[in-house]
C-alpha atoms as a PDB file:
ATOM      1  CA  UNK A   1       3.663 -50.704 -51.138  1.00  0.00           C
ATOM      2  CA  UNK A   2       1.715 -53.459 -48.904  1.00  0.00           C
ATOM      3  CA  UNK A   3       4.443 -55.646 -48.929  1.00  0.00           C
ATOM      4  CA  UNK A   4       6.888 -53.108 -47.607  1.00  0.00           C
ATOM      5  CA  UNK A   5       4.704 -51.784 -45.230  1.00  0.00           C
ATOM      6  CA  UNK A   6       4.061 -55.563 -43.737  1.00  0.00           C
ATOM      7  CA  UNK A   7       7.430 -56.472 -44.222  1.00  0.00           C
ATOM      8  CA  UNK A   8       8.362 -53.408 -41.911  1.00  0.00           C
ATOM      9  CA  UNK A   9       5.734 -53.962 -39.542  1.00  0.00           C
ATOM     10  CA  UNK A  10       6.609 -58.619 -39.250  1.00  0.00           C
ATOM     11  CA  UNK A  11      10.339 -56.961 -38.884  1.00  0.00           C
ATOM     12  CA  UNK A  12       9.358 -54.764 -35.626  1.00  0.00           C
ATOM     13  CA  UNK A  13       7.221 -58.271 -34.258  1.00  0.00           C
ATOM     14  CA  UNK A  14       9.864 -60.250 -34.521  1.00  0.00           C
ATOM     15  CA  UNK A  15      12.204 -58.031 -32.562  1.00  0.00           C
ATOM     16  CA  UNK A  16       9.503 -57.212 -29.972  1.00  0.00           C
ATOM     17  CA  UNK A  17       9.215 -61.279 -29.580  1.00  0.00           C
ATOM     18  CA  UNK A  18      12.829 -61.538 -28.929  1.00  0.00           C
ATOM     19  CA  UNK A  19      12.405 -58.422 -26.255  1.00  0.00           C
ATOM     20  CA  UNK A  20       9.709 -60.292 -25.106  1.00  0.00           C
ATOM     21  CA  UNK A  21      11.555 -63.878 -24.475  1.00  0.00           C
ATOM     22  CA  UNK A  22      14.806 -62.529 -23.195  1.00  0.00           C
ATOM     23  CA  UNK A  23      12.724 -60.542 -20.961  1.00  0.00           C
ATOM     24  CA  UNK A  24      10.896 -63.874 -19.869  1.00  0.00           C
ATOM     25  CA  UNK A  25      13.660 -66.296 -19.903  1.00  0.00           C
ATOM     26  CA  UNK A  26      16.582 -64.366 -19.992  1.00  0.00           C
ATOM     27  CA  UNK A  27      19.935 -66.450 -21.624  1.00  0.00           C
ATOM     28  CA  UNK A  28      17.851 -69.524 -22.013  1.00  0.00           C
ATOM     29  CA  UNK A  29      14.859 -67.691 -23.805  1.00  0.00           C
ATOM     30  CA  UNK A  30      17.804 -66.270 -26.633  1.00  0.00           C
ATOM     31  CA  UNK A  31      18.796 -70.041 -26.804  1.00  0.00           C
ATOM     32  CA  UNK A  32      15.103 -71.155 -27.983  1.00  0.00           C
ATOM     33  CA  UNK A  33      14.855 -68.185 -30.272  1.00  0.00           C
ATOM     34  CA  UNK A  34      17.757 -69.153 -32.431  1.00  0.00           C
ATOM     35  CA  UNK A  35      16.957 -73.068 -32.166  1.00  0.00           C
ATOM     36  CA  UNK A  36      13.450 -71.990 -33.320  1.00  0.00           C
ATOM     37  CA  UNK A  37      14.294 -69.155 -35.832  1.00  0.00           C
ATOM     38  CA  UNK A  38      17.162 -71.363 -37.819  1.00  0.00           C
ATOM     39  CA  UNK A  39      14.018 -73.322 -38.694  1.00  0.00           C
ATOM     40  CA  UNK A  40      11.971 -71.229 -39.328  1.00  0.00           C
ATOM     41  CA  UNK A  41      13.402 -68.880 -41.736  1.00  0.00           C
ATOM     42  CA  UNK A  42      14.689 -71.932 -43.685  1.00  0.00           C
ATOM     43  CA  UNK A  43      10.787 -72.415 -43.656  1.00  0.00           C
ATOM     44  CA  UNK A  44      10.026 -68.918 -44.779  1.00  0.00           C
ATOM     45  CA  UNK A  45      12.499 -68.605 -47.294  1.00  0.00           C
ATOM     46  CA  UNK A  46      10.819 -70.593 -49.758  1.00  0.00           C
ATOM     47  CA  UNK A  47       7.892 -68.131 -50.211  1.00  0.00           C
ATOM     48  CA  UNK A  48       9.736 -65.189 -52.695  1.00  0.00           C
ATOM     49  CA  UNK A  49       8.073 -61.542 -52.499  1.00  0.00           C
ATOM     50  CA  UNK A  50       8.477 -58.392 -53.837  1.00  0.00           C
ATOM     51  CA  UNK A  51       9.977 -56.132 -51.709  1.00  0.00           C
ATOM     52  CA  UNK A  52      11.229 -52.541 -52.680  1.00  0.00           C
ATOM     53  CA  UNK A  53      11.643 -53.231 -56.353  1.00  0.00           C
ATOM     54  CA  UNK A  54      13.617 -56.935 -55.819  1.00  0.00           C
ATOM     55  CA  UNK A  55      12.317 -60.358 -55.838  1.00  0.00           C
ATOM     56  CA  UNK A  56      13.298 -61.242 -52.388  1.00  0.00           C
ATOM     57  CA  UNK A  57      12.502 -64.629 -49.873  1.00  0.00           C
ATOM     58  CA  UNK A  58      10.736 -63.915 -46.881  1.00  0.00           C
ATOM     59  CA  UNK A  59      13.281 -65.468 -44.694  1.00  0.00           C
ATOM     60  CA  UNK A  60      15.464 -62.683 -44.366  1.00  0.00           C
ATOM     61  CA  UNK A  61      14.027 -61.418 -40.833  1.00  0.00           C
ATOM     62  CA  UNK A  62      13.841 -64.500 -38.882  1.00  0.00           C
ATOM     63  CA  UNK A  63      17.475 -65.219 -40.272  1.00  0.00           C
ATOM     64  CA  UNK A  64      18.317 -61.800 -39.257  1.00  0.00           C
ATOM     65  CA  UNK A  65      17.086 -62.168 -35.678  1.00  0.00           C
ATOM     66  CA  UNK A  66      19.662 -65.060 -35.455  1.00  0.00           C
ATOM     67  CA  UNK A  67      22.016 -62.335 -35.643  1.00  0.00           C
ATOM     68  CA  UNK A  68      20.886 -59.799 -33.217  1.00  0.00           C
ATOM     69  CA  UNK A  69      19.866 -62.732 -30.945  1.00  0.00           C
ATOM     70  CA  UNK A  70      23.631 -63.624 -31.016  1.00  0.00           C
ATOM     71  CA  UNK A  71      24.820 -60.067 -30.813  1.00  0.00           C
ATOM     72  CA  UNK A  72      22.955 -59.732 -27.446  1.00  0.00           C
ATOM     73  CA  UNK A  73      24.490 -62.896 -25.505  1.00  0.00           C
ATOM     74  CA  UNK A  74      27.797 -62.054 -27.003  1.00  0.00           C
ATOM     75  CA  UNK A  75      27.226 -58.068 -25.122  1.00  0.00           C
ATOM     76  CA  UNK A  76      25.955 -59.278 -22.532  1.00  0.00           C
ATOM     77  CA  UNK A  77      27.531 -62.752 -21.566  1.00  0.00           C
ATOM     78  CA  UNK A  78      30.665 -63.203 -23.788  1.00  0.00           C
ATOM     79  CA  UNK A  79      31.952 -64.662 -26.630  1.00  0.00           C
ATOM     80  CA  UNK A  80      31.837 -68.355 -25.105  1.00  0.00           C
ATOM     81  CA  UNK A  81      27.688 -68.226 -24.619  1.00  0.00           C
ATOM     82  CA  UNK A  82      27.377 -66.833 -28.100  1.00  0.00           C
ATOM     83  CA  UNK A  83      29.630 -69.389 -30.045  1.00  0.00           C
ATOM     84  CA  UNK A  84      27.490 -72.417 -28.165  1.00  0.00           C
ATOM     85  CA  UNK A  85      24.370 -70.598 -29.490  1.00  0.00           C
ATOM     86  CA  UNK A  86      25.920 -70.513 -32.806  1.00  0.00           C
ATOM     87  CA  UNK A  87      26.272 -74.270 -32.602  1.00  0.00           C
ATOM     88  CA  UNK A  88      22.859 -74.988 -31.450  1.00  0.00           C
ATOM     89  CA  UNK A  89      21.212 -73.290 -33.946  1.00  0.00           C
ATOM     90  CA  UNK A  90      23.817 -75.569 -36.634  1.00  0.00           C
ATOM     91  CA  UNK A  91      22.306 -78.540 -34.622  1.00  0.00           C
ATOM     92  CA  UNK A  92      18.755 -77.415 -34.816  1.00  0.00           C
ATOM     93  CA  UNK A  93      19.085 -76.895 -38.721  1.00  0.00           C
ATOM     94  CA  UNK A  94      20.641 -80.443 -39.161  1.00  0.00           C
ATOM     95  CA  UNK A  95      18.275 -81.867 -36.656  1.00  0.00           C
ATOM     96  CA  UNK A  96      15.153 -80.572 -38.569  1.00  0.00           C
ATOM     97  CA  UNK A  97      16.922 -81.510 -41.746  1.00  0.00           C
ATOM     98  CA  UNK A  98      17.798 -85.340 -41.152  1.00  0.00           C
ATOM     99  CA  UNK A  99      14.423 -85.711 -39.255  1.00  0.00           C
ATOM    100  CA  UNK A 100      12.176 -84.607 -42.216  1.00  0.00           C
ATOM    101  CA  UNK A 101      14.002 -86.741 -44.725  1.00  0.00           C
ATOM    102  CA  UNK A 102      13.069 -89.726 -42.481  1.00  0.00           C
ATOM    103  CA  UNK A 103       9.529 -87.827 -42.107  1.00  0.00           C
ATOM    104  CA  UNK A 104       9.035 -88.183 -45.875  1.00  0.00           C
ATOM    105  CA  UNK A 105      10.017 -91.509 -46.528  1.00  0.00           C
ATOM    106  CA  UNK A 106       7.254 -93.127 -44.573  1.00  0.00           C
ATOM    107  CA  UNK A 107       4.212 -94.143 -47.137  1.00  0.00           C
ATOM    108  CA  UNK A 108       1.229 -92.092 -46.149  1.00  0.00           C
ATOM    109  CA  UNK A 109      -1.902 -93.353 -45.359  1.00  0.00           C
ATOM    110  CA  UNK A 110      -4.448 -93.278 -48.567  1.00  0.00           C
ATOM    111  CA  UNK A 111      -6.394 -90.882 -46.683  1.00  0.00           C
ATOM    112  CA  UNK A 112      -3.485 -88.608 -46.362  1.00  0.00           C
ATOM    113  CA  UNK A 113      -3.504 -84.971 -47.336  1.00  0.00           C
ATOM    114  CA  UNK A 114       0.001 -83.157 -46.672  1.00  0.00           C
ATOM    115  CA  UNK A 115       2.460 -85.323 -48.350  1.00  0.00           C
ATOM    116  CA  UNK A 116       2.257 -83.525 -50.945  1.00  0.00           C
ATOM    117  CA  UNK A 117       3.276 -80.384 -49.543  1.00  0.00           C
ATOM    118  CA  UNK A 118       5.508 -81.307 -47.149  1.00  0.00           C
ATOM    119  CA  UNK A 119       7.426 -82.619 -49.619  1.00  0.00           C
ATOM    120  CA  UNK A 120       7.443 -79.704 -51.748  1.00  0.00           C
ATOM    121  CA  UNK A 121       8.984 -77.787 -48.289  1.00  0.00           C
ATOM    122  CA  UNK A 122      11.455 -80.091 -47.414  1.00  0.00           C
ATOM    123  CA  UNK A 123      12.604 -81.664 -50.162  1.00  0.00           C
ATOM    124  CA  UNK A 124      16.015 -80.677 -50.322  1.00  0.00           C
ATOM    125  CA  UNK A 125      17.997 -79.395 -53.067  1.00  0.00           C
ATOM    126  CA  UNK A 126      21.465 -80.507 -52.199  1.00  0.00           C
ATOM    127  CA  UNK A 127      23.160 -77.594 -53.281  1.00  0.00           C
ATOM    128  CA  UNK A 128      21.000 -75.513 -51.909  1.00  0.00           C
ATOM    129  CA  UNK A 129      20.658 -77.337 -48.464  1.00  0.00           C
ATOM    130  CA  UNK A 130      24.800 -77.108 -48.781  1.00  0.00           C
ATOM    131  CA  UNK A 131      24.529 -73.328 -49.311  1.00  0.00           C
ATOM    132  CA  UNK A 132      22.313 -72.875 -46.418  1.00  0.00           C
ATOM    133  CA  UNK A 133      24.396 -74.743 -44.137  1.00  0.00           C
ATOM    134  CA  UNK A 134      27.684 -73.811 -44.557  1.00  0.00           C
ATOM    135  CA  UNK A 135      26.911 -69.884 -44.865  1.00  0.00           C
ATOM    136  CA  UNK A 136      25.365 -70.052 -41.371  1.00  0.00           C
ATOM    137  CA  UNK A 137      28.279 -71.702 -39.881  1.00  0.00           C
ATOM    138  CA  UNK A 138      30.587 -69.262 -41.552  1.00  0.00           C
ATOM    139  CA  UNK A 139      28.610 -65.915 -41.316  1.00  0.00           C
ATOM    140  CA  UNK A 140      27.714 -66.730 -37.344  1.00  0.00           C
ATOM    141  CA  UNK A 141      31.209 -67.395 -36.316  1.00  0.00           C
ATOM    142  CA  UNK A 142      32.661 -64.535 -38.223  1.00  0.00           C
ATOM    143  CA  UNK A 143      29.425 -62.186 -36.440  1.00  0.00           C
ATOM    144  CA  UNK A 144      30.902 -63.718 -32.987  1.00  0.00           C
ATOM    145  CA  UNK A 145      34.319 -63.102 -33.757  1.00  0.00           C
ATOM    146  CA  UNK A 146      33.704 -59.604 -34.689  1.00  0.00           C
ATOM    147  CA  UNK A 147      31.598 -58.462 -32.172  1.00  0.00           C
ATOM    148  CA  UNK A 148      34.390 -59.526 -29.567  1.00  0.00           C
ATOM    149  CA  UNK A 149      37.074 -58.017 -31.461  1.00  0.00           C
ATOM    150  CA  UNK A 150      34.748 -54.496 -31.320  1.00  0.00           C
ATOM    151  CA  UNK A 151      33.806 -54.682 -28.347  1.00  0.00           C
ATOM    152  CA  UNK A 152      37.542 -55.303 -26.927  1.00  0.00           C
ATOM    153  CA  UNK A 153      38.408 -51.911 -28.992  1.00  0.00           C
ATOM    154  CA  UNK A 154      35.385 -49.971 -28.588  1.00  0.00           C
ATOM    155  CA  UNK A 155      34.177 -50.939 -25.249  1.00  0.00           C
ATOM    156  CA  UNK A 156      31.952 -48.164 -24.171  1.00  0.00           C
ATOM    157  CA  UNK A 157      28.082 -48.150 -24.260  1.00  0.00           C
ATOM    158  CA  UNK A 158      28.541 -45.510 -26.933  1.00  0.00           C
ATOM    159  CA  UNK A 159      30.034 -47.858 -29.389  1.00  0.00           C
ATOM    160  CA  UNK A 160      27.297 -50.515 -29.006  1.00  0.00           C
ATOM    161  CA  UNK A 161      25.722 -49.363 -32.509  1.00  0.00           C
ATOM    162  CA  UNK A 162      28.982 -49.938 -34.462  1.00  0.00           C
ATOM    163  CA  UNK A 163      29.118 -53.044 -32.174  1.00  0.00           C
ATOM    164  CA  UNK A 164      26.139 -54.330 -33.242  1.00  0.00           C
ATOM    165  CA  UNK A 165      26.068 -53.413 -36.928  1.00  0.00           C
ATOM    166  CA  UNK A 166      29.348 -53.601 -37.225  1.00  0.00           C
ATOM    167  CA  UNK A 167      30.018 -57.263 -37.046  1.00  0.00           C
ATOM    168  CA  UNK A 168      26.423 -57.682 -38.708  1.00  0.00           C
ATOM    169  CA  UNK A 169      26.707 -55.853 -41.467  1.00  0.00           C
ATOM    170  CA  UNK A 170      29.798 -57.783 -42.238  1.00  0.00           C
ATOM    171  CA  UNK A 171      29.020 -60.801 -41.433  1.00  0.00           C
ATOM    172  CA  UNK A 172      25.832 -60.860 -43.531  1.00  0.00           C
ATOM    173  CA  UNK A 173      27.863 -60.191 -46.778  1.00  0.00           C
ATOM    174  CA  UNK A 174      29.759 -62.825 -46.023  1.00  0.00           C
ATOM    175  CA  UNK A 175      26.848 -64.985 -45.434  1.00  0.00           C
ATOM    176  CA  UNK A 176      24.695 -63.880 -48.719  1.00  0.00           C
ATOM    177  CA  UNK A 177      28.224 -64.659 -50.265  1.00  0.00           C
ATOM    178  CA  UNK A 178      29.231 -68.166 -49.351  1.00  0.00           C
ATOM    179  CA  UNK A 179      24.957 -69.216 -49.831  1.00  0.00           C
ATOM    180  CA  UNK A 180      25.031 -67.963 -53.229  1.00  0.00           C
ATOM    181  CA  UNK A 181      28.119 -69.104 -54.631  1.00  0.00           C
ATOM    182  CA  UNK A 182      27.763 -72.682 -53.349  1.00  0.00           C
ATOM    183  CA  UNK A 183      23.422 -72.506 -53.977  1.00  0.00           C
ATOM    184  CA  UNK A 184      23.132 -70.904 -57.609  1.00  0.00           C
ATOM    185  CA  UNK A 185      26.600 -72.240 -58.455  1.00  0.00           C
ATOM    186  CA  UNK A 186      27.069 -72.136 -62.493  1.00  0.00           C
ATOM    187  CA  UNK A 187      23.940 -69.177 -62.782  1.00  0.00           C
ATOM    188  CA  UNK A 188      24.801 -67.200 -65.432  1.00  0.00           C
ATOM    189  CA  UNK A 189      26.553 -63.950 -63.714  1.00  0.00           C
ATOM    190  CA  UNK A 190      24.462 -61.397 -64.049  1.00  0.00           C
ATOM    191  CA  UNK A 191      21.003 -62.987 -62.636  1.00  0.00           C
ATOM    192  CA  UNK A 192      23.590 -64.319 -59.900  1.00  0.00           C
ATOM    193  CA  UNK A 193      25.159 -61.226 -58.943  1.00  0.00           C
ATOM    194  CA  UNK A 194      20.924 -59.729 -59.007  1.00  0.00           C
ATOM    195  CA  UNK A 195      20.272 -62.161 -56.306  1.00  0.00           C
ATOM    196  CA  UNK A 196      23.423 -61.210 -54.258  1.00  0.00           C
ATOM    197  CA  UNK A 197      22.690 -57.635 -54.474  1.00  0.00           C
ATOM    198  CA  UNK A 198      18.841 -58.362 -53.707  1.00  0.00           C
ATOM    199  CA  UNK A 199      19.765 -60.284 -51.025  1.00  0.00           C
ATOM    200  CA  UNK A 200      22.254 -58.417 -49.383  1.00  0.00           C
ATOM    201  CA  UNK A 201      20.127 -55.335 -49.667  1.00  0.00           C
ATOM    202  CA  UNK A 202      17.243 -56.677 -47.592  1.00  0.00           C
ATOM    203  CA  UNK A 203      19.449 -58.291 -45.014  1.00  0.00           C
ATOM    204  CA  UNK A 204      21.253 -54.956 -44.602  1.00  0.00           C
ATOM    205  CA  UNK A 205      17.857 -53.430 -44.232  1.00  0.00           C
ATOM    206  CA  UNK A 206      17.475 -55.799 -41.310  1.00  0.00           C
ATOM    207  CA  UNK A 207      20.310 -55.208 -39.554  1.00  0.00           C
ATOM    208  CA  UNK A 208      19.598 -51.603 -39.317  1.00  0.00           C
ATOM    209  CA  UNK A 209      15.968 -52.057 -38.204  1.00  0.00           C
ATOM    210  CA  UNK A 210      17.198 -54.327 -34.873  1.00  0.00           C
ATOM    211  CA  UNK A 211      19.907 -51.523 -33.367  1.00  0.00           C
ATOM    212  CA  UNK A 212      17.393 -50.097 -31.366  1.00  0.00           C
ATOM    213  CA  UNK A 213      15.888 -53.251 -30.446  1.00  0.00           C
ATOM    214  CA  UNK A 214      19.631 -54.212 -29.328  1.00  0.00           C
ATOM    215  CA  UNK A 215      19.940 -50.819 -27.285  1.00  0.00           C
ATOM    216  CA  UNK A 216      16.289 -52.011 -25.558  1.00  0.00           C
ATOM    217  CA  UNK A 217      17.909 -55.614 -24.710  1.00  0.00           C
ATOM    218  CA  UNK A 218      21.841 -54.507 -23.762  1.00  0.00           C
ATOM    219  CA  UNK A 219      19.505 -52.076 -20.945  1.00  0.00           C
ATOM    220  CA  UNK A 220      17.469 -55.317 -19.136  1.00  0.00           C
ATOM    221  CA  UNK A 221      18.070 -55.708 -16.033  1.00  0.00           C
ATOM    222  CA  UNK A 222      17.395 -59.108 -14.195  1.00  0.00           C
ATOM    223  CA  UNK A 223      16.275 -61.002 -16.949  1.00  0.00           C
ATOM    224  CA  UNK A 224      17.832 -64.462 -16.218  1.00  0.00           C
ATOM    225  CA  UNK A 225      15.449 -66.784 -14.323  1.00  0.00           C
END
């Protein structure tokens, strides 16, 4: 049960660090989180764990926090300030993409010691790298368009849980849908539909670990410098 227990326990950190940055920075701080966190759980998600009985990818959280990061502008400065974060964290991704290609195609020095590796992180499988990008462009503009539609028919404070998980929770299965059809495209069926459920599951897990975390941000007061 480590792994669960640390997963659990890097979950609650990463949600305290977005506290923590909104807190600091306010709208701008939110901005930087998703910017960083789009590459850093494409990072992460090359490491697979096991996690409650499922072979899972460690980038599930930081992706997650894209959500809830997204989810918080959206509550509490509109649908317009969360759609440009969308975008920015679609730049960031194709940034740090295009930019590591280059990266790797310079000829190290014969004293180098991390081509090696960094080439075995960002070497890109196309389909993959397709997968990645187009579910996070779908999934994050469907999250934005929910959460606006929700909040236009449940507007009070009291619905901000259904709000929040709401366009999440949706949004996610979308996301875990479009990756894995385009990424393990031609898998036989029932290893592909183990990784959607595997995936889904821990995402969903996510989700419901950041509503209180959402409650804590929605309730800041003065947090834009």
């Amino acid at each position: 049960m480590f792994n669960e227990y640390l997963w659990i326990g890097f979950a609650i950190v990463n949600f305290i660090m977005i506290l923590a940055i909104y807190k600091l920075f306010g709208k701008s701080g939110l901005l930087v989180w998703i910017g960083m966190a789009t590459v850093v759980a494409n990072i992460q998600v090359l490491k697979q764990v096991e996690l409650f009985g499922f072979t899972a990818t460690l980038g599930n959280i930081m992706y997650g926090t894209i959500f809830l990061a997204t989810d918080i502008l959206n509550e509490k400065y509109g649908k317009k300030e969360a759609k440009k974060a969308v975008w920015l964290g679609f730049f960031t991704l194709i940034a740090m993409t295009i930019m590591m290609q280059i990266a790797l195609r310079f000829t190290p020095s014969p004293y180098d010691t991390v081509q090696q590796s960094l080439e075995t992180i960002f070497n890109l499988v196309p389909q993959i790298a397709l997968g990645s990008l187009a579910a996070y462009i779908v999934s994050q503009s469907l999250d934005v368009w929910l959460f606006t539609k929700l909040k236009q028919k449940f507007p009070s404070d009291s619905y901000l849980w259904l709000r929040n998980n709401g366009s999440t929770l949706i949004s996610q299965l979308l996301d875990t849908l479009v990756f894995c059809s385009i990424a393990f495209f031609g898998t036989p069926m029932d290893i592909w539909l183990e990784i959607f459920i595997s995936t889904y599951f821990i995402k969903l897990l996510v989700a419901l670990l950041d509503t209180p975390f959402f409650y804590f941000a929605t309730k800041m007061k003065n947090t834009d410098k």
